[in-house]
Protein backbone atom coordinates (compact mmCIF):
# COMPACT_ATOMS: atom_id res chain seq x y z
CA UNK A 1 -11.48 -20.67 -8.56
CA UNK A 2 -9.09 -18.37 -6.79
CA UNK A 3 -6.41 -16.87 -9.22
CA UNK A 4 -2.50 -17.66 -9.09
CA UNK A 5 -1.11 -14.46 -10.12
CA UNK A 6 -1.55 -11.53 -7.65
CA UNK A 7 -4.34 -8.31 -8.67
CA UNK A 8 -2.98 -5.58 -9.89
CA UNK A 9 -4.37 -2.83 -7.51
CA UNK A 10 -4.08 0.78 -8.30
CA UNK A 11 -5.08 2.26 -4.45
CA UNK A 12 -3.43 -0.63 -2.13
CA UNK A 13 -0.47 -2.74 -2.15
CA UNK A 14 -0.78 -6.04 -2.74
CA UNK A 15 2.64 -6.88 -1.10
CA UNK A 16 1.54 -5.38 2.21
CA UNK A 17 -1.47 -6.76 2.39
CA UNK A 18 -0.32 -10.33 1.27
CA UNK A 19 2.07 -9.95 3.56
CA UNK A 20 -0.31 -8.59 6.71
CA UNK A 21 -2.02 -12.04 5.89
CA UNK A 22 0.42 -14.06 5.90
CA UNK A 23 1.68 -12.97 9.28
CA UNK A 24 -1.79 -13.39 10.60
CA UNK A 25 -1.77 -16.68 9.37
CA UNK A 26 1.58 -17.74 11.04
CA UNK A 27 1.03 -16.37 14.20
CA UNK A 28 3.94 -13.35 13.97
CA UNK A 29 1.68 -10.47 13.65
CA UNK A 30 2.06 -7.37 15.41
CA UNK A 31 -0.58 -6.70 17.90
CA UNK A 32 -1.77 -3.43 16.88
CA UNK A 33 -2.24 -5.57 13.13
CA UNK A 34 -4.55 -8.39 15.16
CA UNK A 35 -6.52 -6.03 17.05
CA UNK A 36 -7.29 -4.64 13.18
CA UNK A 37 -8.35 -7.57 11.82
CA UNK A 38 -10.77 -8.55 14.74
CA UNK A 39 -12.12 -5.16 14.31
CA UNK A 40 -12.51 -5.74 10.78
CA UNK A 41 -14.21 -8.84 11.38
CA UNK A 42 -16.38 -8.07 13.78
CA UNK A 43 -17.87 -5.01 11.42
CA UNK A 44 -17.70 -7.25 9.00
CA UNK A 45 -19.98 -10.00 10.33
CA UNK A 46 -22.22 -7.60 11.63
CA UNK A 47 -22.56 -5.73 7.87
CA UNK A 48 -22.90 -9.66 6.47
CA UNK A 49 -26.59 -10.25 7.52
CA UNK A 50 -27.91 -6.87 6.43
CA UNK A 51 -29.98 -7.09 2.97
CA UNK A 52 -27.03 -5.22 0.33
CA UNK A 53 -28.09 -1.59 -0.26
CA UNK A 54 -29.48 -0.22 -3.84
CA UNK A 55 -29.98 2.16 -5.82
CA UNK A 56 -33.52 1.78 -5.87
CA UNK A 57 -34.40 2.51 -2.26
CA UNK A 58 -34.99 5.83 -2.28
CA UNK A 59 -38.44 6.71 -1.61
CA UNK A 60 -38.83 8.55 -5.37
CA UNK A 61 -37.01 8.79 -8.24
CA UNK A 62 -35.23 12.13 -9.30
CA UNK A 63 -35.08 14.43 -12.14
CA UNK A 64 -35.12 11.87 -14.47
CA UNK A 65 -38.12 9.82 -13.21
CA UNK A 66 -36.08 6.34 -13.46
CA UNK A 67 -35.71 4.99 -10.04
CA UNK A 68 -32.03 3.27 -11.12
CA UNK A 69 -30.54 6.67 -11.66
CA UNK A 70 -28.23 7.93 -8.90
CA UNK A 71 -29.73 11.17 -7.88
CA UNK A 72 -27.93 13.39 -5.28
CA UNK A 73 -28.10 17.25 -4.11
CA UNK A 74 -24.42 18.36 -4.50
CA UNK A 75 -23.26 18.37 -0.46
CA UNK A 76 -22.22 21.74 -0.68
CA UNK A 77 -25.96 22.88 -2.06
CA UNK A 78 -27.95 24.73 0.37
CA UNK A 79 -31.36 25.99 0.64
CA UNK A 80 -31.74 30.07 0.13
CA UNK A 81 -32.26 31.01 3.86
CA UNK A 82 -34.49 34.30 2.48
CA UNK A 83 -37.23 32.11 0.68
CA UNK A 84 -39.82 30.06 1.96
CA UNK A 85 -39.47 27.56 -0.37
CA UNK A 86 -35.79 27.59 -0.22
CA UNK A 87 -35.33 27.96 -3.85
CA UNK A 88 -32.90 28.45 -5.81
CA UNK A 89 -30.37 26.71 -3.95
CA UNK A 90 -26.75 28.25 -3.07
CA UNK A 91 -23.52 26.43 -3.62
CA UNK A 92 -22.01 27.35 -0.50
CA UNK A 93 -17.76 25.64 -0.78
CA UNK A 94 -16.94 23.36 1.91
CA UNK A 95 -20.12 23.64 3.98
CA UNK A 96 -21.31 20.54 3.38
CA UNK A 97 -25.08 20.28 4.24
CA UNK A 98 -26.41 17.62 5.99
CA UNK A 99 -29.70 16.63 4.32
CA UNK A 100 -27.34 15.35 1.13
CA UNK A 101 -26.92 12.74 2.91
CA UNK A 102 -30.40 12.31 3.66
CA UNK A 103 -32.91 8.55 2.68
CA UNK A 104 -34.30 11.26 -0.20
CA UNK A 105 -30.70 10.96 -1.81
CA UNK A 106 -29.10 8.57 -2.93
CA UNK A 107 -25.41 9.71 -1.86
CA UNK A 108 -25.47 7.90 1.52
CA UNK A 109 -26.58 4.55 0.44
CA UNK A 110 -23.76 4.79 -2.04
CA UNK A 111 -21.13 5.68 0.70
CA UNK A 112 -22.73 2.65 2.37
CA UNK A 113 -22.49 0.37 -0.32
CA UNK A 114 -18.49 1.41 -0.44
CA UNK A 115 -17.79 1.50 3.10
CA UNK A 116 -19.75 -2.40 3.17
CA UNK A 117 -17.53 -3.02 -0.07
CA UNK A 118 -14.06 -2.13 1.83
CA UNK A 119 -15.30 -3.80 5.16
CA UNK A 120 -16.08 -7.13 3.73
CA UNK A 121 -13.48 -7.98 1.55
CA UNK A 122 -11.03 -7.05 3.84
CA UNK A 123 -12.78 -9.29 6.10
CA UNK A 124 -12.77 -11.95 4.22
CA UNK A 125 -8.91 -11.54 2.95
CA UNK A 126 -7.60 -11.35 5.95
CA UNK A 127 -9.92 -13.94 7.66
CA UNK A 128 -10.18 -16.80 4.45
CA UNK A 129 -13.80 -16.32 5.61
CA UNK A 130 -15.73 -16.94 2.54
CA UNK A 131 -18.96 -16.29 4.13
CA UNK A 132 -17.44 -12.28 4.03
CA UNK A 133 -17.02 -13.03 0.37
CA UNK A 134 -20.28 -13.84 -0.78
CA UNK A 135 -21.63 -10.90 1.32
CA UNK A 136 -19.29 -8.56 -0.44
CA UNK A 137 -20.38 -10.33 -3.76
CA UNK A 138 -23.62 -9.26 -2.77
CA UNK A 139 -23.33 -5.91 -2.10
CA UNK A 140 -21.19 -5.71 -5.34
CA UNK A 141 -24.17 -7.75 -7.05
CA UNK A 142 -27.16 -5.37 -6.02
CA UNK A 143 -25.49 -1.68 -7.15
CA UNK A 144 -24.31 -2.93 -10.53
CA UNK A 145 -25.22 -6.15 -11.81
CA UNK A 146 -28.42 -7.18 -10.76
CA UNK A 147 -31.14 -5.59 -13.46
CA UNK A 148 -33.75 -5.66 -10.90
CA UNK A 149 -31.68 -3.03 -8.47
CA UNK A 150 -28.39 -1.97 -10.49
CA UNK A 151 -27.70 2.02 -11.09
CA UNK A 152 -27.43 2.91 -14.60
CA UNK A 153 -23.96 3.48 -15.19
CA UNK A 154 -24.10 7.44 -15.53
CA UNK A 155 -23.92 10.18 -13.04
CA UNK A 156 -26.04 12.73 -14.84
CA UNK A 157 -28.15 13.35 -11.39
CA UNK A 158 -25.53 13.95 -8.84
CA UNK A 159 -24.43 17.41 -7.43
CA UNK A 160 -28.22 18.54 -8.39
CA UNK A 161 -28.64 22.21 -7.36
CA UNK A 162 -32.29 22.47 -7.04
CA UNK A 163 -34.26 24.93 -8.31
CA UNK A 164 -31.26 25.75 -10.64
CA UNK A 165 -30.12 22.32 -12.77
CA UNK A 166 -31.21 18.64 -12.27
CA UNK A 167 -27.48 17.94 -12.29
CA UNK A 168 -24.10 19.21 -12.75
CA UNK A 169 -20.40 17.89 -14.52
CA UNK A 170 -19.10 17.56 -11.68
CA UNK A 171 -21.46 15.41 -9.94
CA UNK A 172 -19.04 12.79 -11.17
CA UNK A 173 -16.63 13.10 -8.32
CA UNK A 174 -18.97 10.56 -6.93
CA UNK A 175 -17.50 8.28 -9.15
CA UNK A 176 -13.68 8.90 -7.97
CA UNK A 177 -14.42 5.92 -4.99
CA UNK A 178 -14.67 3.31 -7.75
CA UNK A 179 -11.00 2.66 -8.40
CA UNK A 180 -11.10 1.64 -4.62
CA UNK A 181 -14.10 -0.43 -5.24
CA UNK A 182 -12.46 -2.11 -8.31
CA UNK A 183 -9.42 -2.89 -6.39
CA UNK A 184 -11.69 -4.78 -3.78
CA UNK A 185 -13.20 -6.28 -6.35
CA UNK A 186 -9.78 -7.52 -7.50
CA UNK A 187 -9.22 -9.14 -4.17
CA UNK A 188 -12.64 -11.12 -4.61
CA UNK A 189 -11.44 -12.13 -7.66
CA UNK A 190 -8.16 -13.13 -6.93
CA UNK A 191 -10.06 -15.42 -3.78
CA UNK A 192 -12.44 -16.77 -6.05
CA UNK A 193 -15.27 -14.60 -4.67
CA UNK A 194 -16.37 -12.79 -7.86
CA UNK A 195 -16.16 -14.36 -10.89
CA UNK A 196 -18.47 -15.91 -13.86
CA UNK A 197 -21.83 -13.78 -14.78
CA UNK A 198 -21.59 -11.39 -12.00
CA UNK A 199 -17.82 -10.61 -13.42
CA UNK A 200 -19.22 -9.99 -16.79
CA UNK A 201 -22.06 -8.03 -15.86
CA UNK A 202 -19.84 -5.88 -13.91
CA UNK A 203 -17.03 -5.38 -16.95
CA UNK A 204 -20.52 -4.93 -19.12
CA UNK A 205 -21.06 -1.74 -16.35
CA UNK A 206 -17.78 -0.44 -16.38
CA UNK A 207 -17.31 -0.10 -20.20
CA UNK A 208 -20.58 1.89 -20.51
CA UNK A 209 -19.57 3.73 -17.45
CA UNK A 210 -16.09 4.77 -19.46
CA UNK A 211 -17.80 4.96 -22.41
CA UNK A 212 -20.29 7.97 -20.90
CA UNK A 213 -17.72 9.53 -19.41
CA UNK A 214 -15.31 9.79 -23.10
CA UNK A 215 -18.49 10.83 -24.69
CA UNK A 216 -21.29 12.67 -23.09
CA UNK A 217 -21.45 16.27 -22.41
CA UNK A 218 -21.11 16.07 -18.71
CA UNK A 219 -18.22 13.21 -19.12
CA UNK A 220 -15.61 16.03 -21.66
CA UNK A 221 -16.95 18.57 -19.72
CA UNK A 222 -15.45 16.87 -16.70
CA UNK A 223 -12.48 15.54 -18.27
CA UNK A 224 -11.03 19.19 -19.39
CA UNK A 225 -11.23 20.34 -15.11
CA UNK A 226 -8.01 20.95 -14.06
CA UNK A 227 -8.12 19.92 -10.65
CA UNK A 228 -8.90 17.49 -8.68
CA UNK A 229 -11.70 16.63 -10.85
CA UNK A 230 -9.89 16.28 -13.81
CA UNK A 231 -7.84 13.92 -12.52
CA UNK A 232 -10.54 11.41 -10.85
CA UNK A 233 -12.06 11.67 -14.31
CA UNK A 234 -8.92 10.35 -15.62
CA UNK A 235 -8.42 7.86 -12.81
CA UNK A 236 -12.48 6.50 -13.75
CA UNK A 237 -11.92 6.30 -17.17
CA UNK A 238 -9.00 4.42 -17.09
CA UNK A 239 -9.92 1.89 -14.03
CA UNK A 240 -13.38 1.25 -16.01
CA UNK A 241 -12.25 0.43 -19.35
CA UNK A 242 -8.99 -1.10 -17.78
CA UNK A 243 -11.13 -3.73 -15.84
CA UNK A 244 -14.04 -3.93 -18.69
CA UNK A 245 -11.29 -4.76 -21.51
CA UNK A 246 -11.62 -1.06 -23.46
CA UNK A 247 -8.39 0.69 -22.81
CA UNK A 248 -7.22 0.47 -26.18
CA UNK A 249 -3.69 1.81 -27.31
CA UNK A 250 -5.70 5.06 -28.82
CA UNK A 251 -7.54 5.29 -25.30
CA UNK A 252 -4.42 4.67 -23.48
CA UNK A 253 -2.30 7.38 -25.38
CA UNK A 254 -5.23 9.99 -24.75
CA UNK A 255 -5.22 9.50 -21.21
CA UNK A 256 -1.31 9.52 -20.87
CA UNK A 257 -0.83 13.19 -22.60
CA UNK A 258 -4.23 14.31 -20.07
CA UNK A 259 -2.16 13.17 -17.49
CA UNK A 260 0.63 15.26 -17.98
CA UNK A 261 -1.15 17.86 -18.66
CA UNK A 262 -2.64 17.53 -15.45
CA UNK A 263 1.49 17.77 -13.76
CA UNK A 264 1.47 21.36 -15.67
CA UNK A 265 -1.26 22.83 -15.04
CA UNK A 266 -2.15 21.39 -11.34
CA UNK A 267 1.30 22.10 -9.53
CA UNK A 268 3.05 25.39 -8.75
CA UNK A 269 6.70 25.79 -9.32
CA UNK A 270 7.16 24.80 -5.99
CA UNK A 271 4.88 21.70 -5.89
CA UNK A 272 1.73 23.37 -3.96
CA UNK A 273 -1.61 22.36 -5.91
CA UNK A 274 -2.79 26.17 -6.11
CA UNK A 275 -6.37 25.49 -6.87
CA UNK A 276 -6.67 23.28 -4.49
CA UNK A 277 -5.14 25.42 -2.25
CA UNK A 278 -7.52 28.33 -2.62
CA UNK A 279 -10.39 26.94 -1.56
CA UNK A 280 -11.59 27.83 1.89
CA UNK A 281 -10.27 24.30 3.23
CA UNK A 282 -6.99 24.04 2.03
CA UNK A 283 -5.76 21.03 3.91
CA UNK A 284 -8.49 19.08 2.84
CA UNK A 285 -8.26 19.66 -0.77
CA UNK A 286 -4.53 19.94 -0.90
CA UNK A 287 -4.39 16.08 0.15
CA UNK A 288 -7.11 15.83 -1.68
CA UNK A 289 -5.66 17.06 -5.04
CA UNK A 290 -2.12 14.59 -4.36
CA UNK A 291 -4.43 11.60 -3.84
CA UNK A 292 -6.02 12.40 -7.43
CA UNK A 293 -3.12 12.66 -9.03
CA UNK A 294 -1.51 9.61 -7.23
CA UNK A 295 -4.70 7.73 -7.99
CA UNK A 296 -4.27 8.54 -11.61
CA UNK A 297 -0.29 7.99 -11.99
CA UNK A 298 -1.05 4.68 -10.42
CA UNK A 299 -4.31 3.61 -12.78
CA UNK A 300 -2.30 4.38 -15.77
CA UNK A 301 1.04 2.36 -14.85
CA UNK A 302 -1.61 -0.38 -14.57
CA UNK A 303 -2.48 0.36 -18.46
CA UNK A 304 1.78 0.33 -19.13
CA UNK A 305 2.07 4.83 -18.69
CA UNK A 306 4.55 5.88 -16.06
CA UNK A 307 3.21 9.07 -14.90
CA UNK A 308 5.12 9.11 -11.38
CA UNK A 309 8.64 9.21 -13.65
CA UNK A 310 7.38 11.94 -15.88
CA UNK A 311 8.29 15.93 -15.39
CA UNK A 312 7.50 18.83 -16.91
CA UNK A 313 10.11 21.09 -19.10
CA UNK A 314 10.22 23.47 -16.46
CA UNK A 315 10.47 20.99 -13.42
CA UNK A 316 6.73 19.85 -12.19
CA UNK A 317 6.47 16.10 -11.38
CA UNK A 318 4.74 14.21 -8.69
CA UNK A 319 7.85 14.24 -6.92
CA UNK A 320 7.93 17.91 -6.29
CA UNK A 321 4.04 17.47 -5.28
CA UNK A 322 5.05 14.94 -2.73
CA UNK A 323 8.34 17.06 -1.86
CA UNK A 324 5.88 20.31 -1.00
CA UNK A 325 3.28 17.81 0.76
CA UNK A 326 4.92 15.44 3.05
CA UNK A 327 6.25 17.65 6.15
CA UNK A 328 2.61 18.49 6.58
CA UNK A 329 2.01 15.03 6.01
CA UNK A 330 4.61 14.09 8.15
CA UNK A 331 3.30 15.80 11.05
CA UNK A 332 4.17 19.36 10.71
CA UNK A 333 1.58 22.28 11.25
CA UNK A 334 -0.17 23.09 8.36
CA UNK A 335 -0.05 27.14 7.78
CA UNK A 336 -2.51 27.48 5.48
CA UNK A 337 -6.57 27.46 5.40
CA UNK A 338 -8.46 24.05 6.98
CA UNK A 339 -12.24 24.00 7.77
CA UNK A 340 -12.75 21.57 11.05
CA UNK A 341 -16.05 19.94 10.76
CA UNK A 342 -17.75 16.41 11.68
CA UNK A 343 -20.44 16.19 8.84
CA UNK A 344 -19.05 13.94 5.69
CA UNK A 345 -14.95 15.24 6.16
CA UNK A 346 -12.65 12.88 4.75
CA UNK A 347 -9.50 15.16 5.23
CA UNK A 348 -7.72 12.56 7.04
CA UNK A 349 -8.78 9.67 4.62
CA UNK A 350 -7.45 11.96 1.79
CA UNK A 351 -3.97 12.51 3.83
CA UNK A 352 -3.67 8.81 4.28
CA UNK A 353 -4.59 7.67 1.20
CA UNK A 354 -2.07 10.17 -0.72
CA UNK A 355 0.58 8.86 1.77
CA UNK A 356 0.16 5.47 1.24
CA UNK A 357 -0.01 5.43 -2.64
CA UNK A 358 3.49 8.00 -2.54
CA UNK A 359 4.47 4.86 -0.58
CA UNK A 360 3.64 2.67 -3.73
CA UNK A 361 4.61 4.83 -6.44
CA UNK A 362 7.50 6.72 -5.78
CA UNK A 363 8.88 3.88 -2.87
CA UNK A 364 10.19 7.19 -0.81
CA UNK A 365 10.83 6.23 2.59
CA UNK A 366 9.40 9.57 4.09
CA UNK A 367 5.74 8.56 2.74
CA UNK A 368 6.38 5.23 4.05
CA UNK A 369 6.66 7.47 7.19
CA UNK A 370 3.82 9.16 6.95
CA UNK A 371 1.71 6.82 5.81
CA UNK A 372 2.48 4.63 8.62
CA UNK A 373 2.07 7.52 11.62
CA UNK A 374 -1.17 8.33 10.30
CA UNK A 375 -2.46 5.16 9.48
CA UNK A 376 -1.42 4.05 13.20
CA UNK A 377 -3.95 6.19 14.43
CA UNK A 378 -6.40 5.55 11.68
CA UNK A 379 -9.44 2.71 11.59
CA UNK A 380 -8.69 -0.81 11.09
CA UNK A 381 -8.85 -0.44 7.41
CA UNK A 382 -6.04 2.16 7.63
CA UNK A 383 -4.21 0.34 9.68
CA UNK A 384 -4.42 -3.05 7.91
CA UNK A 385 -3.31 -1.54 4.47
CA UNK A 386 -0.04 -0.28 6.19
CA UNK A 387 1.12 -3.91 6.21
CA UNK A 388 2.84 -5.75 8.84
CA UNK A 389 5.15 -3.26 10.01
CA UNK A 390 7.74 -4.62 12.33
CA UNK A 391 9.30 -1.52 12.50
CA UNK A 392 8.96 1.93 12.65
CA UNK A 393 4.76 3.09 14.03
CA UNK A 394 3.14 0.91 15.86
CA UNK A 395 -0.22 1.37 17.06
């Protein structure tokens, strides 16, 4: 049965998108929203009859020899040009090579099973089309419930540099997507899409996801990056063991003093992400890096932490992040580094995403801005979590 009390989502607002359905419902939406929505649908439908993805079709398994493992070449791994054989692979930063994303991988299925994730349930929330629902439920169903097909709930196989390790810490940025995923799953939920057995087999996932990531070696060596990777860890653990019932007070505490570590040592005086900023695309990781730390401050208010209130002794808060951040998100030229390329860059995606969630948590009108500019121009996804906006963009 659907749920009275609305989700609490961590990467979308609840308000705006109850509120995008309700105009559709009345009649009073904006075009530019209705035009979304029938795009939305119309992917949708077409994603509905496809048989859900898994983990299991890859043609062999990987390192480990267990089929349900998530296995991946890091994107950035390339074969030695001066070799034959290729080997040992070269970590090459921000060229992303295209044969990670190849059927021998398992990284594009996964991006598929995400993308068919955000698709559908927006389909079926915006069009009460429960026939969207169970397709989403199915998708959901085959990558982490069903025994037959689920992924064991570890990334110890991603970002594999062959010929060098058969897997790397932080392979598990994979895992940043699934605070998105577990706010879709939220709006299944709160539809009456996802409930019963397949809701406890996916808390049963989640807690010995967050329960691999507090313990193994790749999970604390992961959680002590500084960077944008220390911050998705966060963000994981604390979604995961949020939704599987885990976070307990001594878990919660933990991830509150990470997180402000994370203000301290991820933010220059001035509000720049310097690591991020050093890397040979700047923009991308830049936006990247706020969206982390966004996605983080707004898991933990979910567990009862304010992050987005808290600053340093000498000044560093999310605020300042977002003060350094939003001209460029605004619109103005970016001076620094940026690397333009078509394969697998989600710059854009990033810049949205860290608009909209400034938009949430801090409720400054200049993300609200932003957020709405870019997502204007965005896919119907972008454009649908911007709300109904009656004033201001629109596209």
């Amino acid at each position: 049965m659907p749920s009275d009390a609305p989700p609490a989502l961590a990467t979308m607002s609840w308000t705006d998108l109850d509120g995008a359905r309700g105009a559709l419902r009345e009649g009073s939406a904006r075009g530019s929203l209705r035009s979304a929505r029938d795009g939305l649908l119309a992917r949708a439908r077409t994603l509905s009859v496809l048989a859900p993805v898994a983990v299991t079709d890859k043609p062999e398994p990987g390192p480990s020899g267990q089929i349900r493992d998530f296995y991946a070449i890091g994107k950035y791994a390339w074969p030695d040009p001066d070799r034959p054989d290729g080997m040992p692979y070269q970590r090459r930063d921000c060229l992303i090579n295209p044969d990670s994303n190849s059927a021998r991988y398992d990284k594009a299925r996964y991006d598929e099973m995400v993308e068919r994730v955000r698709v559908l349930t927006l389909g079926a929330f915006l069009g009460d089309d429960a026939e969207l629902g169970a397709a989403a439920a199915a998708v959901l169903r085959t990558w982490f419930v069903d025994p037959a097909t689920s992924m064991t709930p570890h990334l110890r196989h991603a970002a594999v540099l062959p010929g060098v390790n058969d897997g790397a810490a932080i392979g598990i940025i994979e895992g940043a997507v699934l605070v998105e995923v577990l706010d879709h799953v939220r709006l299944l939920e709160a539809d009456g899409h996802w409930s019963g057995a397949d809701r406890d087999g996916l808390r049963v996932w989640m807690a010995e996801y967050a329960r691999w990531l507090r313990t193994s070696e790749f999970g604390t060596t992961e959680g002590r990056m500084v960077n944008n990777h220390g911050s998705f860890w966060l963000a994981q653990v604390a979604a995961a063991a949020g939704y599987a019932g885990t976070a307990t007070p001594e878990v919660i505490a933990d991830l509150a003093g990470l997180g402000r570590t994370h203000l301290e040592h991820q933010l220059g005086p001035d509000g720049s992400l310097p690591e991020e900023m050093a890397r040979p695309d700047a923009w991308q990781y830049a936006t990247y890096g706020l969206r982390a730390l966004a996605t983080e401050a707004q898991v933990l208010a979910g567990l009862g932490v304010d992050q987005w209130a808290y600053e340093t002794s000498d000044g560093r808060s999310l605020r300042l992040a977002y003060e350094f951040l939003l001209p460029y998100l605004g619109g103005a030229e970016w001076p620094y580094a940026r690397v333009d390329q078509d394969e697998d860059n989600h710059a854009a995606d990033h810049a949205i995403a860290a608009a909209r969630m400034g938009a949430i948590g801090l409720a400054d009108p200049r993300a609200v801005e932003a957020h709405r500019r870019m997502a204007a121009s965005g896919e119907p996804r972008h454009v649908v979590l911007a709300g109904d906006v009656r004033q201001g963009v629109d596209a």
